[in-house]
PDB file of N, CA and C in Angstrom:
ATOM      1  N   UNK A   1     117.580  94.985 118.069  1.00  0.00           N
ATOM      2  CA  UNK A   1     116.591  94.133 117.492  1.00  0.00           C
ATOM      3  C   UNK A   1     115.694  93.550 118.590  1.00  0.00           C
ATOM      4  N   UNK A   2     116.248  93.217 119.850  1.00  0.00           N
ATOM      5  CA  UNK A   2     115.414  92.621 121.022  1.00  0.00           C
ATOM      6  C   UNK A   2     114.371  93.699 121.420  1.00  0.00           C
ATOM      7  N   UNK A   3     114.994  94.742 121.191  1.00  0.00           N
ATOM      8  CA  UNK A   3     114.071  95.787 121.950  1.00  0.00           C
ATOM      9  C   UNK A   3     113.006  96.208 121.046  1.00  0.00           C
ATOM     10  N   UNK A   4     113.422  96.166 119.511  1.00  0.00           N
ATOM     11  CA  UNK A   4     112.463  96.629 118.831  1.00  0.00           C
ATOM     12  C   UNK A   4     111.422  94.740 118.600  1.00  0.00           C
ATOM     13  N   UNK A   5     111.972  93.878 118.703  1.00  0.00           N
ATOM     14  CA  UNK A   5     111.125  92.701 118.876  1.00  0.00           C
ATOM     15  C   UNK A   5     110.104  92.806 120.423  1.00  0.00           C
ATOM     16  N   UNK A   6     110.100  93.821 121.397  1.00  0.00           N
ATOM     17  CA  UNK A   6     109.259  93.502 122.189  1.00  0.00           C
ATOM     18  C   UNK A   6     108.481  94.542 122.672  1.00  0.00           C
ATOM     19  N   UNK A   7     108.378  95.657 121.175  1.00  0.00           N
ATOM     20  CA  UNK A   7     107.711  96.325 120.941  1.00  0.00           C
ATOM     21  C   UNK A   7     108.068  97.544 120.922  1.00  0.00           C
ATOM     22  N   UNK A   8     109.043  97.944 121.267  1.00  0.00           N
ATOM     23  CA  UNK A   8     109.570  99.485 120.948  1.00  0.00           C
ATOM     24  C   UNK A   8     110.068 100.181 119.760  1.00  0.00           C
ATOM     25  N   UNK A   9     109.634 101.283 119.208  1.00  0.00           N
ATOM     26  CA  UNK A   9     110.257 101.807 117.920  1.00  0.00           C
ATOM     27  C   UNK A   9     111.208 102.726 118.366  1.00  0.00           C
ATOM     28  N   UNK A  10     112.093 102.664 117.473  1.00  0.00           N
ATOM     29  CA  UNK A  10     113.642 103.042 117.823  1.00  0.00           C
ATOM     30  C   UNK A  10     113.730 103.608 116.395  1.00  0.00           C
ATOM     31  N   UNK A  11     114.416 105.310 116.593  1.00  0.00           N
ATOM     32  CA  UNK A  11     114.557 106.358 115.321  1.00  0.00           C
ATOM     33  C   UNK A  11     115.992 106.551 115.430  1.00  0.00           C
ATOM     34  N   UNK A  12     116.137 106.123 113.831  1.00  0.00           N
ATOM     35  CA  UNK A  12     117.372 105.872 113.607  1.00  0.00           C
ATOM     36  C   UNK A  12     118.000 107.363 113.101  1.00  0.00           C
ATOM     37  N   UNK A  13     119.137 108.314 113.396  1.00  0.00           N
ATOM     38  CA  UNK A  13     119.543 108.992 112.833  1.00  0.00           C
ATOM     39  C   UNK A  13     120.363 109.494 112.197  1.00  0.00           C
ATOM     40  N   UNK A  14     120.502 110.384 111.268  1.00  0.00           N
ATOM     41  CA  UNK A  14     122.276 110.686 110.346  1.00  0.00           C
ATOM     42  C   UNK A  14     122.238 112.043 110.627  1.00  0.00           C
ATOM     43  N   UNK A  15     123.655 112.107 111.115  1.00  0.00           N
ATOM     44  CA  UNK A  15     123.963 113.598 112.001  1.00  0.00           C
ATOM     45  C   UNK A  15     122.772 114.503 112.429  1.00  0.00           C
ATOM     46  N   UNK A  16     121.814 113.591 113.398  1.00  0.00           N
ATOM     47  CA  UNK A  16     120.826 113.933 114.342  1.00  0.00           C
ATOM     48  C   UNK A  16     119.970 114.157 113.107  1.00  0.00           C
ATOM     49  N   UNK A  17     119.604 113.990 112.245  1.00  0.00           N
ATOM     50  CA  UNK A  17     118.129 113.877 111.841  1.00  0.00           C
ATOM     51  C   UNK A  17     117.635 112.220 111.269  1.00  0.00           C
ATOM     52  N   UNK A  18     116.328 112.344 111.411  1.00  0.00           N
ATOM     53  CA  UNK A  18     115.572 111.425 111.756  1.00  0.00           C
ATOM     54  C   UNK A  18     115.685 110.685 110.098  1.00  0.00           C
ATOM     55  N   UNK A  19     116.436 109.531 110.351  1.00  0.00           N
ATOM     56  CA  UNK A  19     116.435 108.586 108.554  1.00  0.00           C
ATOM     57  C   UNK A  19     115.630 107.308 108.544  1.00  0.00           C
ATOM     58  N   UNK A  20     115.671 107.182 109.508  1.00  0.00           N
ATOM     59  CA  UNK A  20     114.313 105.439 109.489  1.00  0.00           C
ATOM     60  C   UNK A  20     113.865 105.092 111.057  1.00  0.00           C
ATOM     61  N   UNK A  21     113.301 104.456 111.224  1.00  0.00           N
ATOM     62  CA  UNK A  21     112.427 103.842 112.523  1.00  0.00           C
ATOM     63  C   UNK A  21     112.292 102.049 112.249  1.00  0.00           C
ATOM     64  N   UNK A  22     112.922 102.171 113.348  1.00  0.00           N
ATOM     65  CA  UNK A  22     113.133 100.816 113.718  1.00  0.00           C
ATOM     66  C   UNK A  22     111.445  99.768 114.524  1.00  0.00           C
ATOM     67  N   UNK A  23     111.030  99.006 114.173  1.00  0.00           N
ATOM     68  CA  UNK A  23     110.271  98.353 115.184  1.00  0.00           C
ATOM     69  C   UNK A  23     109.826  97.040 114.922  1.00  0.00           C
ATOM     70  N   UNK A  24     108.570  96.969 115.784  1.00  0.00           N
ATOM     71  CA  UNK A  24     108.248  95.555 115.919  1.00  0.00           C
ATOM     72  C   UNK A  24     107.286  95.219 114.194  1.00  0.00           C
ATOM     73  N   UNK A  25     107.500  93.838 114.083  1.00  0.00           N
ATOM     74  CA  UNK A  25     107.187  93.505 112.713  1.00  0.00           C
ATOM     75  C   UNK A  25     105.617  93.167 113.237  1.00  0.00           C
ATOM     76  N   UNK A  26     104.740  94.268 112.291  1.00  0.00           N
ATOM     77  CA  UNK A  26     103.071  94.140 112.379  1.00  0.00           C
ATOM     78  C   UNK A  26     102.196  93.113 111.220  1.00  0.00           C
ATOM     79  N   UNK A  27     102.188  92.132 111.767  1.00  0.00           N
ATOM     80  CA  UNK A  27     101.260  91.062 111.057  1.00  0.00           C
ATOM     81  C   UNK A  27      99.695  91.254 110.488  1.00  0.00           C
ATOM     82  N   UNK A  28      99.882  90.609 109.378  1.00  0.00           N
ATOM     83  CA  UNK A  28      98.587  91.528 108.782  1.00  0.00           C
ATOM     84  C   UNK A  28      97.192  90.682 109.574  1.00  0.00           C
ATOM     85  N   UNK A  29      96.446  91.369 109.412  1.00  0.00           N
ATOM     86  CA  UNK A  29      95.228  91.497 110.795  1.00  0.00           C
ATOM     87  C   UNK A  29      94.176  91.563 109.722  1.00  0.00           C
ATOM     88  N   UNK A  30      92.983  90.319 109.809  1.00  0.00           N
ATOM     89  CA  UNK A  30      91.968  91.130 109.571  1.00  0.00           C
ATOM     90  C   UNK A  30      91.108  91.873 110.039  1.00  0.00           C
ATOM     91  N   UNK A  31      90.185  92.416 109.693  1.00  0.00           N
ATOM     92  CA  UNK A  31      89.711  93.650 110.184  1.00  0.00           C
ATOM     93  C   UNK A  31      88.186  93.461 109.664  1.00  0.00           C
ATOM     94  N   UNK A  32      87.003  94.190 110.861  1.00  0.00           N
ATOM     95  CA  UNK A  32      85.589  94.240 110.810  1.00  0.00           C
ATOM     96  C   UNK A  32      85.199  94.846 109.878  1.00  0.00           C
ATOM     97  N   UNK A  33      83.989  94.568 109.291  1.00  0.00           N
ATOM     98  CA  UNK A  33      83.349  95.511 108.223  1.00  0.00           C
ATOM     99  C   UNK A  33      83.115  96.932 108.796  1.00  0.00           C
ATOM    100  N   UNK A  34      83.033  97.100 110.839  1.00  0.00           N
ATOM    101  CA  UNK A  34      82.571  98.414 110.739  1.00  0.00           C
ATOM    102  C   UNK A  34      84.205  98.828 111.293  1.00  0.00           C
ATOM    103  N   UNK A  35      84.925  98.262 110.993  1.00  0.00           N
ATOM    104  CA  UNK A  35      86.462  99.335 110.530  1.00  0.00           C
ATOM    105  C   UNK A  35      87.094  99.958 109.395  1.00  0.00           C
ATOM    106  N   UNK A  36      86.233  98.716 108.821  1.00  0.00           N
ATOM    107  CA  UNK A  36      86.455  99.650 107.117  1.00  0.00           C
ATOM    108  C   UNK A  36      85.624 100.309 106.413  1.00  0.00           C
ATOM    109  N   UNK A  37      84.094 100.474 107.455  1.00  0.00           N
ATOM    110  CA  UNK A  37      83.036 100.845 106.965  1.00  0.00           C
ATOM    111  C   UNK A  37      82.842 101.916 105.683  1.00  0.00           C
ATOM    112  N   UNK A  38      84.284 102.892 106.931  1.00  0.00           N
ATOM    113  CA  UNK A  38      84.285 104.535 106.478  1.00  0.00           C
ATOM    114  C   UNK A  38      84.768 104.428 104.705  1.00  0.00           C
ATOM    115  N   UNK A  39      85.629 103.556 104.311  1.00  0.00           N
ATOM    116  CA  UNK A  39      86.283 103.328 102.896  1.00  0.00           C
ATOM    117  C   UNK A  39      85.277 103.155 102.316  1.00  0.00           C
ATOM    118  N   UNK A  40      84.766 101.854 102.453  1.00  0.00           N
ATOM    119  CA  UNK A  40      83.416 101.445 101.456  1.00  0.00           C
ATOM    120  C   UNK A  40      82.293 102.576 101.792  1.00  0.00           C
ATOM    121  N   UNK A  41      82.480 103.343 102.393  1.00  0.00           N
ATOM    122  CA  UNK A  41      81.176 104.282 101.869  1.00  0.00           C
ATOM    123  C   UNK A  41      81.352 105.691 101.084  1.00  0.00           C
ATOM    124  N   UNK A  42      82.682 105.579 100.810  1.00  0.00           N
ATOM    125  CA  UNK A  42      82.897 106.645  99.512  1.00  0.00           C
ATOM    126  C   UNK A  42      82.325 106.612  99.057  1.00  0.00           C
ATOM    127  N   UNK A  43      81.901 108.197  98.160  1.00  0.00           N
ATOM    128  CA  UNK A  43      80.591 107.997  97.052  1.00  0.00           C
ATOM    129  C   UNK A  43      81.449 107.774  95.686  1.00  0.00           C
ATOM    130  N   UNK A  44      81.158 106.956  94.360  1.00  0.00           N
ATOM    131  CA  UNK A  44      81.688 106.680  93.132  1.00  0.00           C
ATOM    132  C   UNK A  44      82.124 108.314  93.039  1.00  0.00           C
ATOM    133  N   UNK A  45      82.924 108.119  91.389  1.00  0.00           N
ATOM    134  CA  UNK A  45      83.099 109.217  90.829  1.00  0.00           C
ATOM    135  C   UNK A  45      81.686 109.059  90.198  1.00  0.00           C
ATOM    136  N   UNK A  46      81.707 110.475  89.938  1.00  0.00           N
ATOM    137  CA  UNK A  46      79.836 110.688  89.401  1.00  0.00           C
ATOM    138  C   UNK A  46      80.328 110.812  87.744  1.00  0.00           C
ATOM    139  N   UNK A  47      81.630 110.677  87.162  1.00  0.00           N
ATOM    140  CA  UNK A  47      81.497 110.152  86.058  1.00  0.00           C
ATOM    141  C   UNK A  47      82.043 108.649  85.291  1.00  0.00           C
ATOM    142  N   UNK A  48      81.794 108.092  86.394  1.00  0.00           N
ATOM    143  CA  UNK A  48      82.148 106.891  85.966  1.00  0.00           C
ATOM    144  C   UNK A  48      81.190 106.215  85.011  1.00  0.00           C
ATOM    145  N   UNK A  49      79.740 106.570  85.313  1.00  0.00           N
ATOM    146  CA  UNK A  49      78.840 105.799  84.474  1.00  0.00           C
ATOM    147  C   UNK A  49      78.882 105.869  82.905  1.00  0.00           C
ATOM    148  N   UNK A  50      79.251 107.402  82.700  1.00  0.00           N
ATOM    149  CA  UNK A  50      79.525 107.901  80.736  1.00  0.00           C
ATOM    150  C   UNK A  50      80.939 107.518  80.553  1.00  0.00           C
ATOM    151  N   UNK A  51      81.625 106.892  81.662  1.00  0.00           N
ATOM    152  CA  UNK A  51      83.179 106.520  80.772  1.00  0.00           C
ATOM    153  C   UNK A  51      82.872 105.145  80.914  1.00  0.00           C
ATOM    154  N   UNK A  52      82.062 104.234  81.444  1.00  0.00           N
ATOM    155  CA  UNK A  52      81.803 103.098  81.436  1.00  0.00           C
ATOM    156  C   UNK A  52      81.800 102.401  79.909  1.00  0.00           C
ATOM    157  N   UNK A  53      80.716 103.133  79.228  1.00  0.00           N
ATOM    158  CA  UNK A  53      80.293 102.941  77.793  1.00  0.00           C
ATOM    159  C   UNK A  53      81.407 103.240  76.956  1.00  0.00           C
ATOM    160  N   UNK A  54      82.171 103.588  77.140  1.00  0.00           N
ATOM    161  CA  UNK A  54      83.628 104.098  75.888  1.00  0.00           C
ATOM    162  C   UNK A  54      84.190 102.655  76.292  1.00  0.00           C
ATOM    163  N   UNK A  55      84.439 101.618  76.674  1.00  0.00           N
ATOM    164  CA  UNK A  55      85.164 100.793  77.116  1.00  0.00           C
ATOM    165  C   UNK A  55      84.695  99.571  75.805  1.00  0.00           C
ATOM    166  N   UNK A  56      85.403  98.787  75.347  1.00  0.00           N
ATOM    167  CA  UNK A  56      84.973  97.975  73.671  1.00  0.00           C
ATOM    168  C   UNK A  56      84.006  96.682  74.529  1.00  0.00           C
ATOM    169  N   UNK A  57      83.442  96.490  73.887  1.00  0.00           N
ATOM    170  CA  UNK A  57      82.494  95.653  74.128  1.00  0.00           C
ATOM    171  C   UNK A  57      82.781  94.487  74.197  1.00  0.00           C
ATOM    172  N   UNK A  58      84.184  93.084  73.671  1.00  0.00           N
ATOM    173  CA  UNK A  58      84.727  92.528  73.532  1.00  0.00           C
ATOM    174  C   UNK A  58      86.404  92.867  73.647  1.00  0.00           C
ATOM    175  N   UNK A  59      86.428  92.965  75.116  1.00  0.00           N
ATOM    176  CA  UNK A  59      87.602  93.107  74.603  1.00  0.00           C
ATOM    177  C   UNK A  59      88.827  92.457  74.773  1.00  0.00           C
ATOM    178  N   UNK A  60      89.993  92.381  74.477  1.00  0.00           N
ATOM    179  CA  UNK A  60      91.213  90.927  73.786  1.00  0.00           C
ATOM    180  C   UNK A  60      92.454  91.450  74.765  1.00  0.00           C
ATOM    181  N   UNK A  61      92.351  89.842  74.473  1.00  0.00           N
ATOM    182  CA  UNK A  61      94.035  90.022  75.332  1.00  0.00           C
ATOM    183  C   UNK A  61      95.195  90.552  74.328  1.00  0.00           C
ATOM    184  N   UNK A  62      96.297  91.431  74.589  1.00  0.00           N
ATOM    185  CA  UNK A  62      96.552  92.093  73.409  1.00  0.00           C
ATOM    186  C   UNK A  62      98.281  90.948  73.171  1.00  0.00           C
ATOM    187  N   UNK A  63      98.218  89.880  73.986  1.00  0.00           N
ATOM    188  CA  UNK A  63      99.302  88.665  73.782  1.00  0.00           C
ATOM    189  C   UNK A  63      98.727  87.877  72.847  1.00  0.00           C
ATOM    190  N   UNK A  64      96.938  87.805  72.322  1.00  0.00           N
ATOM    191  CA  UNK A  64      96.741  86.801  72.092  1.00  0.00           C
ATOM    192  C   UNK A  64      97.779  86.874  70.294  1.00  0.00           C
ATOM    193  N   UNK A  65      97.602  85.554  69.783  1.00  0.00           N
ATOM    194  CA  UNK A  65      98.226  85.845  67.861  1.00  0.00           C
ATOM    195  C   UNK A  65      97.276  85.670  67.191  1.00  0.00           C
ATOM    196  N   UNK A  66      95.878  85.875  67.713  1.00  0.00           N
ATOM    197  CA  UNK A  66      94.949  86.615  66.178  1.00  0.00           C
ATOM    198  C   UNK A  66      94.899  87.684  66.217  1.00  0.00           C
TER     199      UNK A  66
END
């Protein structure tokens, strides 16, 4: 645990093959718009716009009791 606390990953094995990896615990990080640039510039699905309109115009919570 010390070793994987000061940054080393350590591969754990069952009769020599590889079953888990041991390491240091990675804290969530935020991150620049131009690191995530590449995600947000996926193009839509090109049919999202005609399944848009099938969707009810009002539509209910299906817990509500009316």
């Amino acid at each position: 645990m010390r070793r994987a606390e000061a940054g080393e990953s350590i591969t754990i094995t069952v009769s020599g093959r590889p079953a888990a990896v041991l390491g240091p615990y990675r804290r969530r990080t935020w991150h620049t718009f131009d690191e995530i640039a590449d995600v947000l510039a996926t193009p839509t699905d090109p049919g999202w716009r005609a399944e848009s309109g099938t969707a009810d115009d009002h539509p209910r919570d299906p817990w509500d009791s009316e």
